[in-house]
C-alpha atoms as a PDB file:
ATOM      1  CA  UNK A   1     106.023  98.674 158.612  1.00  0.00           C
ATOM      2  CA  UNK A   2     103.266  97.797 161.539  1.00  0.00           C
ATOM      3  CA  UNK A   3     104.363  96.725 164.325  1.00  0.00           C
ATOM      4  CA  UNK A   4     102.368  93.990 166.088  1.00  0.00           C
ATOM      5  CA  UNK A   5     101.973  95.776 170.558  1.00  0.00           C
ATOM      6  CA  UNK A   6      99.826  93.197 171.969  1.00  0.00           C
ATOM      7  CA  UNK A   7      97.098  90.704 169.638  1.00  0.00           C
ATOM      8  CA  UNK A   8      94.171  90.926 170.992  1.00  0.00           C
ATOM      9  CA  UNK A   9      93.455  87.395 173.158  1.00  0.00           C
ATOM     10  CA  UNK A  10      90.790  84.903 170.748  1.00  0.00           C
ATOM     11  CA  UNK A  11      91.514  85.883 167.739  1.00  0.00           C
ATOM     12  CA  UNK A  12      92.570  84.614 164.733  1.00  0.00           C
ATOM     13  CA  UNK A  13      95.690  86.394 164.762  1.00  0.00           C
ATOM     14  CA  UNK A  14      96.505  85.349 168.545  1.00  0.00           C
ATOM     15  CA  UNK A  15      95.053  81.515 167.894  1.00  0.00           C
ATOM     16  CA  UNK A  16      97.729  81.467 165.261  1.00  0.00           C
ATOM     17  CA  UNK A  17     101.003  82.042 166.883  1.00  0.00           C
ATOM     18  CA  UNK A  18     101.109  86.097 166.094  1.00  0.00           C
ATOM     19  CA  UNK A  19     103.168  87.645 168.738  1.00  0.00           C
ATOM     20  CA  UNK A  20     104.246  90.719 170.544  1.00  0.00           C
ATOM     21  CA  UNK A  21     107.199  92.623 168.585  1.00  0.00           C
ATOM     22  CA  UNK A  22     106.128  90.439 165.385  1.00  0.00           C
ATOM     23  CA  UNK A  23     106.781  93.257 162.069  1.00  0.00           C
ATOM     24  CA  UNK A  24     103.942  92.615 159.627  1.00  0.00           C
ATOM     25  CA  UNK A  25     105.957  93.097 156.271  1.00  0.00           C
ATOM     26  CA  UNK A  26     103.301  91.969 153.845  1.00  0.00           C
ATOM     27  CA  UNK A  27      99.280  92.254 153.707  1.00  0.00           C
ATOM     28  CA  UNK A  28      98.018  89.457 151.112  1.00  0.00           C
ATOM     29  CA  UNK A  29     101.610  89.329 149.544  1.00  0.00           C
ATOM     30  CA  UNK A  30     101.811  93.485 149.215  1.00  0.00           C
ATOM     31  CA  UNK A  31     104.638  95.522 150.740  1.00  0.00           C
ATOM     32  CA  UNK A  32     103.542  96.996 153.848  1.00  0.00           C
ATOM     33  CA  UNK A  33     106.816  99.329 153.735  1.00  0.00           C
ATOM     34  CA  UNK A  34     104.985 102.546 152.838  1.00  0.00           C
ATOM     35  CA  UNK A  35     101.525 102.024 154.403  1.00  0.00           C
ATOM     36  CA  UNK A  36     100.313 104.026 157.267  1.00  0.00           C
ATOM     37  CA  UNK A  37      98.975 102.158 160.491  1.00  0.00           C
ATOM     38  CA  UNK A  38      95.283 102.690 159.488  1.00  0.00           C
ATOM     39  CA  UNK A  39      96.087 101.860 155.721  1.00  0.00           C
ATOM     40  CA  UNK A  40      97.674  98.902 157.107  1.00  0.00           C
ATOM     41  CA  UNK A  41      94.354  98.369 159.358  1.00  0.00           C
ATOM     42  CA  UNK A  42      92.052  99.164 157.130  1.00  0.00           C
ATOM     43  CA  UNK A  43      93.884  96.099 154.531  1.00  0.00           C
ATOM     44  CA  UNK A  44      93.727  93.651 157.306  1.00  0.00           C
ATOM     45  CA  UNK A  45      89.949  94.168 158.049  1.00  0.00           C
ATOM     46  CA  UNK A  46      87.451  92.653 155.646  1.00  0.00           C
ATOM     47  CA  UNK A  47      84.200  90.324 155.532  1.00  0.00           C
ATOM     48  CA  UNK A  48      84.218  87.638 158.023  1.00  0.00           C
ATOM     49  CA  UNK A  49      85.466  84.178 156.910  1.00  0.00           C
ATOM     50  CA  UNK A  50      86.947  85.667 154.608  1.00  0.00           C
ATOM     51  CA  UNK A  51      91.047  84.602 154.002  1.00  0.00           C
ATOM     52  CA  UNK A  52      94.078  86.886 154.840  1.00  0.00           C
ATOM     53  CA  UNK A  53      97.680  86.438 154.385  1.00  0.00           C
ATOM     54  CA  UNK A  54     100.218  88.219 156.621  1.00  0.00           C
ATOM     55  CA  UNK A  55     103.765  87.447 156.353  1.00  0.00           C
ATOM     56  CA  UNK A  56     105.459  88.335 159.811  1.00  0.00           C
ATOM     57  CA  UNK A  57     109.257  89.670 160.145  1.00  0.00           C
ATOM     58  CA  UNK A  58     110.176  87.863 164.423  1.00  0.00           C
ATOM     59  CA  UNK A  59     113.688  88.594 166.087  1.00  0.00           C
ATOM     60  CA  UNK A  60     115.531  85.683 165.991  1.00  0.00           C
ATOM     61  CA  UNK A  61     114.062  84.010 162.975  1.00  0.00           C
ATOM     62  CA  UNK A  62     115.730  84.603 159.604  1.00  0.00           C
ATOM     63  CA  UNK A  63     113.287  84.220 157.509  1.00  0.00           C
ATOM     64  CA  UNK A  64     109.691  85.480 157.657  1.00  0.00           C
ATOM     65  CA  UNK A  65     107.055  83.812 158.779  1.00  0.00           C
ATOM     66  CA  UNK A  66     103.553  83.343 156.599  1.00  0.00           C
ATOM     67  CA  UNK A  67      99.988  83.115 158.628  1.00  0.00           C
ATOM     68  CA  UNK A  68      96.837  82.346 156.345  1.00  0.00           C
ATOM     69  CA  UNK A  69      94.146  83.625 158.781  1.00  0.00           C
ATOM     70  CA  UNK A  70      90.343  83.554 158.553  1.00  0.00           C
ATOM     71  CA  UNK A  71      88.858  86.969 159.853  1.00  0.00           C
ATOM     72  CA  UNK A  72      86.691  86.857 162.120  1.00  0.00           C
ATOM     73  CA  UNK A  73      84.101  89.100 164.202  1.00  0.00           C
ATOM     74  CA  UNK A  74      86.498  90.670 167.113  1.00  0.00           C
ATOM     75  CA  UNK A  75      84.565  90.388 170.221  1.00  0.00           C
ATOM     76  CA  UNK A  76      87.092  91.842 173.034  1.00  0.00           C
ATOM     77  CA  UNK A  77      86.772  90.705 176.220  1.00  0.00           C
ATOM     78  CA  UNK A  78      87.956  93.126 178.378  1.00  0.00           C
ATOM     79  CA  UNK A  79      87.951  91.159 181.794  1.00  0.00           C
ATOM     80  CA  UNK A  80      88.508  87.424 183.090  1.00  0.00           C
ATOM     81  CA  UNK A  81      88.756  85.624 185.842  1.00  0.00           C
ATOM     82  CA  UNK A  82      89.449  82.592 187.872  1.00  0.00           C
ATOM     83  CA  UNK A  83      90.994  81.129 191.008  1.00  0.00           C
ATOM     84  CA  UNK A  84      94.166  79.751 190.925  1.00  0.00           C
ATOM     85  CA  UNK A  85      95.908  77.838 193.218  1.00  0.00           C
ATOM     86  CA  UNK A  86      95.968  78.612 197.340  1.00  0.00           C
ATOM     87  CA  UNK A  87      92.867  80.519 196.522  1.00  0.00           C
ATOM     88  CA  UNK A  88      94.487  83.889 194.661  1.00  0.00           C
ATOM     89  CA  UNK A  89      91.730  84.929 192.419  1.00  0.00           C
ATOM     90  CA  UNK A  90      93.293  85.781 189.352  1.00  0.00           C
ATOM     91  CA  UNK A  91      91.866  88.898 187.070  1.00  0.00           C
ATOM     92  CA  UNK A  92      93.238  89.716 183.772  1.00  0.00           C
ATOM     93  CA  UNK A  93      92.586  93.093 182.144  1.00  0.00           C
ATOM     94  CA  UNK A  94      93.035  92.555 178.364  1.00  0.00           C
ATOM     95  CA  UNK A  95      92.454  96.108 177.212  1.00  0.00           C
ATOM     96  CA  UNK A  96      90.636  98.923 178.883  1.00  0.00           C
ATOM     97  CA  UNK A  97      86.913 100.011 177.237  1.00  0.00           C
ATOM     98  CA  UNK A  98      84.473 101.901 178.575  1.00  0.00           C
ATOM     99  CA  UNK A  99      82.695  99.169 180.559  1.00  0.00           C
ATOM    100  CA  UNK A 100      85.902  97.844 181.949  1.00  0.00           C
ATOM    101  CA  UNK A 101      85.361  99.218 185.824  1.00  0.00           C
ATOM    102  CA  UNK A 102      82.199  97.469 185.756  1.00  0.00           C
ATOM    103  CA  UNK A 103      82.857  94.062 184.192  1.00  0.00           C
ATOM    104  CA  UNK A 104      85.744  94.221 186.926  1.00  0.00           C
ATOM    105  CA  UNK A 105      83.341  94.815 189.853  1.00  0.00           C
ATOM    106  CA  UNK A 106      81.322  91.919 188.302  1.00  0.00           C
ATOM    107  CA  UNK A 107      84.148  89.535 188.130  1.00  0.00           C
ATOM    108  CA  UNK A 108      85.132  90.209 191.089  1.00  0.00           C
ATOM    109  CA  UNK A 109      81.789  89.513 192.346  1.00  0.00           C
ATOM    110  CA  UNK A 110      81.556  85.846 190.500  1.00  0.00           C
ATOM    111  CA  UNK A 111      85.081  85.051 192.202  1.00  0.00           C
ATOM    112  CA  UNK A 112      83.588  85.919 195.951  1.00  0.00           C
ATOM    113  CA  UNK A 113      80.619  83.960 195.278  1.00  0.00           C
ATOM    114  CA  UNK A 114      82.902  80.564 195.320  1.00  0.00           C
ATOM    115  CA  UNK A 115      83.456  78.510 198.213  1.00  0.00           C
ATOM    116  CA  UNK A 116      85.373  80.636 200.731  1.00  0.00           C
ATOM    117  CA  UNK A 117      86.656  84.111 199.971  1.00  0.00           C
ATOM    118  CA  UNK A 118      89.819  84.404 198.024  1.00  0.00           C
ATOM    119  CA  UNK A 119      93.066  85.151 200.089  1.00  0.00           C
ATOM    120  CA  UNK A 120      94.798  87.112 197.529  1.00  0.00           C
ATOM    121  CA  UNK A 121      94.426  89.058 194.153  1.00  0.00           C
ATOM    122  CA  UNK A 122      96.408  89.158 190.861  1.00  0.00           C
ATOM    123  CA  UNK A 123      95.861  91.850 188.125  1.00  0.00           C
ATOM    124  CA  UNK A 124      97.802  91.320 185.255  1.00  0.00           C
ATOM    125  CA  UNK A 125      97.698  94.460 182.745  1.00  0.00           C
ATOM    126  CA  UNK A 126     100.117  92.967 180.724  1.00  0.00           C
ATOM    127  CA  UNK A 127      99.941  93.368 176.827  1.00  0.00           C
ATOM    128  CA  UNK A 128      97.876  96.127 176.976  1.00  0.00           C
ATOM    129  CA  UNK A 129      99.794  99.221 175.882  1.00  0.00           C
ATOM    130  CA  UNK A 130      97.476 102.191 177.920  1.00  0.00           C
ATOM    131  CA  UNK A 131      96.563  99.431 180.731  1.00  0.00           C
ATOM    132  CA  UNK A 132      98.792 101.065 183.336  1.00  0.00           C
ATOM    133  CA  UNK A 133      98.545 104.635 182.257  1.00  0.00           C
ATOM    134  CA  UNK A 134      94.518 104.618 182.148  1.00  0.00           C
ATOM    135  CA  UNK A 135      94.653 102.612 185.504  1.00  0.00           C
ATOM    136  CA  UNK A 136      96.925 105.542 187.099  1.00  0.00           C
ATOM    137  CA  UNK A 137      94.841 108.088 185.276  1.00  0.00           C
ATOM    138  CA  UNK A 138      91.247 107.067 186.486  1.00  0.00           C
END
């Protein structure tokens, strides 16, 4: 059965409560007990605003867990940023792509152009499953 690593953030699936660890045990009331990861993907992609059913498996609930969803055109945002408090700028990575170095350069860029240069820096890589390897690798 898929296993759900990370949703990806603004998405219909995230916007909805699917987490981390979540077991996707049926596509549009079908058994996804026998389906490979792309069979499994290739069921849960279709025509936007068009309706899908996914009924999740979660530790710690015991029963499952129904989401009607309305697909949608995935648009991933690789990097975002802001300032938090005591001026950290704050820079999440949601999932490496090929421009990810350079929408990083540019959001670091849009943070420094603020009032007063930030005094630290957060990355969070969290949620992304090859975040940390890529980062080591590159």
């Amino acid at each position: 059965m898929p296993k759900v690593i990370s949703p990806i953030e603004d998405t219909p699936a995230a916007r909805a409560g699917i987490l981390a660890g979540d077991i996707i045990t049926h596509i549009n009331g079908k058994p996804t007990k026998d389906l490979s990861l792309n069979d499994a993907v290739k069921q849960m992609r279709g025509e936007p605003k068009t309706s899908i059913k996914l009924t999740i498996r979660r530790a710690g609930r015991d029963k499952p867990l129904e989401f009607n969803l309305v697909r949608d055109v995935i648009k991933v945002r690789s990097v975002r940023s802001k300032m938090l408090a005591d001026d950290v700028a704050y820079v999440r990575i949601a999932q490496f792509q090929e421009r990810t170095a350079a929408d990083l350069v540019k959001q670091l860029s849009e943070v420094h152009k603020g009032p007063g240069a930030p005094k630290g820096l957060v990355i969070d890589l969290r949620n992304d499953p090859v975040a940390c390897w890529k980062a080591l690798s590159a």
